[in-house]
C-alpha atoms as a PDB file:
ATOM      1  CA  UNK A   1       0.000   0.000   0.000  1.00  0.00           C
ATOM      2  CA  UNK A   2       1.503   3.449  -1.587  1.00  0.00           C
ATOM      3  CA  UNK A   3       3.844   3.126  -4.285  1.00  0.00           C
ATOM      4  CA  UNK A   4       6.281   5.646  -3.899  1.00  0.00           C
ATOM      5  CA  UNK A   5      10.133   5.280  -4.388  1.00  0.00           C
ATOM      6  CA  UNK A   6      10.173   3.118  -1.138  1.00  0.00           C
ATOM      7  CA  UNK A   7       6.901   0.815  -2.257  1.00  0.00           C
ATOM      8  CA  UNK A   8       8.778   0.585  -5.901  1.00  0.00           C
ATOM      9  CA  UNK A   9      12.130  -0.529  -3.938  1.00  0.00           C
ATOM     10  CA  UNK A  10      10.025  -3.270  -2.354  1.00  0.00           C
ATOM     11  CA  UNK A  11       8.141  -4.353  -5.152  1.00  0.00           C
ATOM     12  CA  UNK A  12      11.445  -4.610  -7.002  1.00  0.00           C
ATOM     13  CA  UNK A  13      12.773  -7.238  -4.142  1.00  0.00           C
ATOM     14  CA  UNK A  14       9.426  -9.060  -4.156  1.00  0.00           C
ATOM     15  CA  UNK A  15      10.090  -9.906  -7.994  1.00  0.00           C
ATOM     16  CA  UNK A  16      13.435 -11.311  -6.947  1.00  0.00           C
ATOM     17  CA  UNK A  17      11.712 -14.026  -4.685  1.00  0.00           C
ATOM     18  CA  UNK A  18       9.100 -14.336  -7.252  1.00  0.00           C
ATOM     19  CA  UNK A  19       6.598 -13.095  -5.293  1.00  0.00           C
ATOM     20  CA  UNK A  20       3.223 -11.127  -7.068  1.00  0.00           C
ATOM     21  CA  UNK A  21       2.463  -7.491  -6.464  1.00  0.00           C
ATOM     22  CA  UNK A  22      -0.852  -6.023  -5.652  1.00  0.00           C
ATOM     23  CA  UNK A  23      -0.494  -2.182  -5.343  1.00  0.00           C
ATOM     24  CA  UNK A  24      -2.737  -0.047  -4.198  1.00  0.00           C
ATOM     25  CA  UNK A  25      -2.205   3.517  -4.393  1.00  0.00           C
ATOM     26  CA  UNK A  26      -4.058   6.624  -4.824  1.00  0.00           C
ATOM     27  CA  UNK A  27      -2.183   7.787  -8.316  1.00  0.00           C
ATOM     28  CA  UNK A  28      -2.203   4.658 -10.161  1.00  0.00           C
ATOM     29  CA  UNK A  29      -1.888   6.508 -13.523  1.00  0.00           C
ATOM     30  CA  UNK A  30       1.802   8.002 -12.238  1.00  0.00           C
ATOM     31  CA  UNK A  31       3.175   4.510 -12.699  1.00  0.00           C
ATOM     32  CA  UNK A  32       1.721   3.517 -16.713  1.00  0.00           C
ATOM     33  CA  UNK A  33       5.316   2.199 -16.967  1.00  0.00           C
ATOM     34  CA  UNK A  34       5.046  -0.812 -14.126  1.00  0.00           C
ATOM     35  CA  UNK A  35       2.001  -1.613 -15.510  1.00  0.00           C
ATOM     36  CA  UNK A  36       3.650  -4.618 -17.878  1.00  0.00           C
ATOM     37  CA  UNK A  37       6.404  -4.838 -15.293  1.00  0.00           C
ATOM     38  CA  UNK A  38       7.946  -7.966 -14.838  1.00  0.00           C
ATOM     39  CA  UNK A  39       6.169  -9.914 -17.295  1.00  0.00           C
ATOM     40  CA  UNK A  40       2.261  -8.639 -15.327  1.00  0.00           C
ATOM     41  CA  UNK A  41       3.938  -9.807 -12.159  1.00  0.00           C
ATOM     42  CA  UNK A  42       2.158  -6.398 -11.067  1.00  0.00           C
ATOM     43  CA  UNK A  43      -1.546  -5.605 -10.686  1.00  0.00           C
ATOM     44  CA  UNK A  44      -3.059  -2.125  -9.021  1.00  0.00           C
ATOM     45  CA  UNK A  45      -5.486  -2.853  -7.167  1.00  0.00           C
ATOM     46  CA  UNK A  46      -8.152  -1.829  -4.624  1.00  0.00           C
ATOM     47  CA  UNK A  47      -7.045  -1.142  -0.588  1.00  0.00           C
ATOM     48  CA  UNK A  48      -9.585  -3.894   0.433  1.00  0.00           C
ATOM     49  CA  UNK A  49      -8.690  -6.474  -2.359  1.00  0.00           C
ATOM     50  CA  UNK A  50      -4.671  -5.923  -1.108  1.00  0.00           C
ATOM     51  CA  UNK A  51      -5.589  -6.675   2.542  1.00  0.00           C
ATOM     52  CA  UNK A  52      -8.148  -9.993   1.357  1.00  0.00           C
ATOM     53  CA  UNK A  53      -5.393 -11.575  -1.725  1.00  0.00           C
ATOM     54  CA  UNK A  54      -2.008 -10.708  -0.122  1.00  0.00           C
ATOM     55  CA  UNK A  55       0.179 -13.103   1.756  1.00  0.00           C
ATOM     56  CA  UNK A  56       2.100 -10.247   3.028  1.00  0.00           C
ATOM     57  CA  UNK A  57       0.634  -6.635   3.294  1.00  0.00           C
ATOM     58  CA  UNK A  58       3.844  -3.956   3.128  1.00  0.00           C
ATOM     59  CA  UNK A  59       2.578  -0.287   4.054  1.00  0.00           C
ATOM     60  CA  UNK A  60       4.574   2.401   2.177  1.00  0.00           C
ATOM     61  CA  UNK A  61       2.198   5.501   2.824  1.00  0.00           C
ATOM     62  CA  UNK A  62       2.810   8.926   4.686  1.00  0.00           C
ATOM     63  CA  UNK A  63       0.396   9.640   7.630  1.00  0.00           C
ATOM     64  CA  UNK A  64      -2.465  11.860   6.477  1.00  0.00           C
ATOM     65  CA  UNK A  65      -6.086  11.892   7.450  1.00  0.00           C
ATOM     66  CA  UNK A  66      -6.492   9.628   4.980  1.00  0.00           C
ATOM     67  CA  UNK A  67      -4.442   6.882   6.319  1.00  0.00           C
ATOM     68  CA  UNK A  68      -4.516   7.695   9.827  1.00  0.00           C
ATOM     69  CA  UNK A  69      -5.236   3.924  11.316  1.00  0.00           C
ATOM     70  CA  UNK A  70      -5.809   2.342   7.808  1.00  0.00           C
ATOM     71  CA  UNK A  71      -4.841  -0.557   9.535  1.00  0.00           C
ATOM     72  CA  UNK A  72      -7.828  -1.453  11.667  1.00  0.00           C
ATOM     73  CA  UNK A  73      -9.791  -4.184  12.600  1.00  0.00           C
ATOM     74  CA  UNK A  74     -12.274  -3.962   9.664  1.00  0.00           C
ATOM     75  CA  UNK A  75      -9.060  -4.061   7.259  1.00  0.00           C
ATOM     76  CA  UNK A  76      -6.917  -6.751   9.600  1.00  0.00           C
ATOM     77  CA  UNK A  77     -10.314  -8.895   9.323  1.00  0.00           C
ATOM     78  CA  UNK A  78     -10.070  -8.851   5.641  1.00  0.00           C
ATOM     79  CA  UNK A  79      -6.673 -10.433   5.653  1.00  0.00           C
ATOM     80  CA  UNK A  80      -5.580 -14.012   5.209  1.00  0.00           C
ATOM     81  CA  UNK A  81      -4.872 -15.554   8.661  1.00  0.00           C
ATOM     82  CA  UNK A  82      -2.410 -17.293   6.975  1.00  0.00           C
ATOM     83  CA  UNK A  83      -1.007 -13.376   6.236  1.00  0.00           C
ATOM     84  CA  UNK A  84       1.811 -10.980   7.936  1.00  0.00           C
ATOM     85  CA  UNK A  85       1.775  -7.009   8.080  1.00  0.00           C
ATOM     86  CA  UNK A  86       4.760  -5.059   7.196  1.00  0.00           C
ATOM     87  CA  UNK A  87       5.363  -1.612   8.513  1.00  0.00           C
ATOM     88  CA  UNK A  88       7.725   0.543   7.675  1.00  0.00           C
ATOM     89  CA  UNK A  89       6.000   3.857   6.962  1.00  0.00           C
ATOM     90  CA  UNK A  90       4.722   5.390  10.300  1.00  0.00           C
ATOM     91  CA  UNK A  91       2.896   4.560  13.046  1.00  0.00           C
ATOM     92  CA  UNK A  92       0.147   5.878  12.621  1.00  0.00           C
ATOM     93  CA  UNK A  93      -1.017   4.051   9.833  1.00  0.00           C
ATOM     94  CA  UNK A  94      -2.128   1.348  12.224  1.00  0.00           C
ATOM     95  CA  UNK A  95      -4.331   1.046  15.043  1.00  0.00           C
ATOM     96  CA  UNK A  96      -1.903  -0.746  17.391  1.00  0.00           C
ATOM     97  CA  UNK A  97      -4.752  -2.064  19.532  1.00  0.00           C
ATOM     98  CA  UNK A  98      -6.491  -3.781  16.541  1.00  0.00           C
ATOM     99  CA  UNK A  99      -3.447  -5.371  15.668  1.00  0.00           C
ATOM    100  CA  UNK A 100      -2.516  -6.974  18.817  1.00  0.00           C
ATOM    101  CA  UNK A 101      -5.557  -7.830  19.270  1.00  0.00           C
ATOM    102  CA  UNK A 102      -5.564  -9.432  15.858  1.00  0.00           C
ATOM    103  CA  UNK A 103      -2.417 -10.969  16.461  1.00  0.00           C
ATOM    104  CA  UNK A 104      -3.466 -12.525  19.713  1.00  0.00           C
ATOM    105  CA  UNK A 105      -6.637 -13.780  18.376  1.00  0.00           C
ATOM    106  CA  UNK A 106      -4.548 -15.517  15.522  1.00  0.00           C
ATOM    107  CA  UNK A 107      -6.411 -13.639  12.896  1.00  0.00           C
ATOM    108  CA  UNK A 108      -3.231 -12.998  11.033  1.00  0.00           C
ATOM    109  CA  UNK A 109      -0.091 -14.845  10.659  1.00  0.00           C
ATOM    110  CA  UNK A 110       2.755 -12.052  12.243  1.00  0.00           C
ATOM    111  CA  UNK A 111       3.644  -8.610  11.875  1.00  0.00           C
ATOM    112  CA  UNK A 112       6.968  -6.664  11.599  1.00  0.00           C
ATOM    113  CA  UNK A 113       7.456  -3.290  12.463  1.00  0.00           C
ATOM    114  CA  UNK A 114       9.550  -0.849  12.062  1.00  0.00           C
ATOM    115  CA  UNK A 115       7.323   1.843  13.450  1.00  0.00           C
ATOM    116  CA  UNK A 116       4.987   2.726  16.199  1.00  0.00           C
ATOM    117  CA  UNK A 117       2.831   5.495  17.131  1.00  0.00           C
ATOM    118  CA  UNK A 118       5.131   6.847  19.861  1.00  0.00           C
ATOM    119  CA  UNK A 119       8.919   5.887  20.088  1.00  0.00           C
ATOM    120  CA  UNK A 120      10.040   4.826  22.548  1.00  0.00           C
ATOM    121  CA  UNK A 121       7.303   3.024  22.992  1.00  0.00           C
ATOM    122  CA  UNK A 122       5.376   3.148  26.385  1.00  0.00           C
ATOM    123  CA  UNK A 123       5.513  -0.185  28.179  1.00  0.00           C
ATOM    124  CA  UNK A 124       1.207  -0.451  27.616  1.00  0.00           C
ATOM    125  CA  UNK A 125       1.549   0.031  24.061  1.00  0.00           C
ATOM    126  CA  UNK A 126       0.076  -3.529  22.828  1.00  0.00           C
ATOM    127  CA  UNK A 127       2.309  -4.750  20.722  1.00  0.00           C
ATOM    128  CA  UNK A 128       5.034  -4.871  22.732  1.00  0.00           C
ATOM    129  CA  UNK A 129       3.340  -8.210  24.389  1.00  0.00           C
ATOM    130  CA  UNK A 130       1.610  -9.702  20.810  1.00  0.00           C
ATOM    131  CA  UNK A 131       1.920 -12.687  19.252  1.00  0.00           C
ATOM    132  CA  UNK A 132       3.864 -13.182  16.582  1.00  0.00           C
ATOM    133  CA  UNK A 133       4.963  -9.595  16.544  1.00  0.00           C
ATOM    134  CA  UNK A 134       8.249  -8.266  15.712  1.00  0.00           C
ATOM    135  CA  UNK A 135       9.474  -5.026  16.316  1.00  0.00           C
ATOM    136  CA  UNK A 136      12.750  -2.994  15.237  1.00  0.00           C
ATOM    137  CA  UNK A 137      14.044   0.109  16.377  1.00  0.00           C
ATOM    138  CA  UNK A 138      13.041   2.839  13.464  1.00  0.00           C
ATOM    139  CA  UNK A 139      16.928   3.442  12.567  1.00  0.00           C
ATOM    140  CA  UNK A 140      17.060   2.505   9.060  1.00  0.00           C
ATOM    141  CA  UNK A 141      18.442   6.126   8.096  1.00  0.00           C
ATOM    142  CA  UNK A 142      21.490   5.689  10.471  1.00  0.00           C
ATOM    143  CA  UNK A 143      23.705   3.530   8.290  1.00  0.00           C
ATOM    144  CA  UNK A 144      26.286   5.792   6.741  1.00  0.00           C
ATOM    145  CA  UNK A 145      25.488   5.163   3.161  1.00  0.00           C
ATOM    146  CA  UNK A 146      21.481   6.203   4.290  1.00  0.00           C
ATOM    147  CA  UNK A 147      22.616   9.482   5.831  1.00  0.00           C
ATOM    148  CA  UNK A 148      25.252  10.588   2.910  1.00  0.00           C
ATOM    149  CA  UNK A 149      22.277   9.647   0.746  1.00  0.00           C
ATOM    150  CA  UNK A 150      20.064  11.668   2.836  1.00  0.00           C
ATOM    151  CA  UNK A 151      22.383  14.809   3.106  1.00  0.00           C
ATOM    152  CA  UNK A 152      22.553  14.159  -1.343  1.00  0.00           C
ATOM    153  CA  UNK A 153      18.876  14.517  -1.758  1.00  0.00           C
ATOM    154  CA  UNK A 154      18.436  17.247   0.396  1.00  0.00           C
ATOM    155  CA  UNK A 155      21.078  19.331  -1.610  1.00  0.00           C
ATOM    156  CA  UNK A 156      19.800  18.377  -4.641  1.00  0.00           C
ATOM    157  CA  UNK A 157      16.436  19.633  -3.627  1.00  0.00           C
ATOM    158  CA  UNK A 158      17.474  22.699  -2.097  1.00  0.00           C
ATOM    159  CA  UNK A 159      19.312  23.278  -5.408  1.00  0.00           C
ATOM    160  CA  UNK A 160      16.174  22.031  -7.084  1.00  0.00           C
ATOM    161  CA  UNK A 161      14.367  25.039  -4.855  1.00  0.00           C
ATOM    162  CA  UNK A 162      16.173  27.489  -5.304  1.00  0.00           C
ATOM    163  CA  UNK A 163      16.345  26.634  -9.640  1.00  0.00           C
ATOM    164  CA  UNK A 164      12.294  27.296  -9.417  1.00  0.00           C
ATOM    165  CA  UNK A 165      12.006  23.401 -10.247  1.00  0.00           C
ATOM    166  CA  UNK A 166      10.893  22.011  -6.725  1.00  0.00           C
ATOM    167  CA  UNK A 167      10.935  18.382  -6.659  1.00  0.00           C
ATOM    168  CA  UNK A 168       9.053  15.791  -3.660  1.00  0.00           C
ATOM    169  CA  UNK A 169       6.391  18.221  -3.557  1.00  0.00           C
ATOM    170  CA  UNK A 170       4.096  17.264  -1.035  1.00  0.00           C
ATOM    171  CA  UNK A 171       0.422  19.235  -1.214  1.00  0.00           C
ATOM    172  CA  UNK A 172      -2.266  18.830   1.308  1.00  0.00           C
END
């Protein structure tokens, strides 16, 4: 869910284990060029029908309004229980007590996160205690290849800025 250059980076290691993509995203018609990708390894598709096909459910999408708790228990009870939830996009996204709750209930398979609504965590947030529930500390930036490629991008779109040609717009 949201198929931006981070969702595109995981679709791109989900081919290598021969794995199929459903993508759901709310500008399916920016990506015309995946949509023969990989020989139609690659289908956009509706939120719901991602949570009820998938094996694996990998959340890619900034916190809005929109997807404020996307993950709830209407969408966790659409899922596989055969299924695991990825994180890796913020906290937010989920509702943390539907989740545990789904994970203790054994409605899904697992989840790993690298997320959570407040870091550190308290020690009542749920899913520190859930089943089948893995969570890493949200550090991916500090290897030093991630931060010199941090520090790149934000020069180039300072640069970008101040050239009149803004690029990662984000618009409410």
């Amino acid at each position: 869910i949201g198929f931006g250059n981070i969702g595109q980076a995981a679709a791109k290691i989900a081919f290598a284990f021969g794995m199929q993509v459903l993508v759901s995203t709310r500008t399916p018609e920016k990506y015309q060029q995946w949509m023969s990708y990989s020989e139609n390894k690659i289908s956009f598709v509706s939120q719901e029908e991602v949570f009820r096909k998938s094996d694996v459910v990998s959340i890619h999408c900034p916190l809005t309004e929109a997807t404020k708790n996307l993950v709830n228990e209407k969408t966790l009870s659409q899922m596989k229980p055969s299924a695991f939830l990825i994180n890796t996009s913020r906290g937010g996204v989920i509702d943390e007590q539907a989740l545990a709750d789904a994970l203790n209930q054994e409605k899904i398979a697992g989840a790993g996160l690298d997320v959570l609504s407040k870091e550190p965590p308290p020690l009542t947030n749920p899913l520190l205690s859930a089943k089948n529930c893995v969570i890493t500390p949200h550090i991916a930036w500090a290897a030093l290849a991630a931060r010199e490629r941090l520090i790149t991008a934000a020069i180039e779109n300072l640069k970008a800025f101040l050239n009149g040609a803004p690029v990662n717009v984000v618009n409410k």
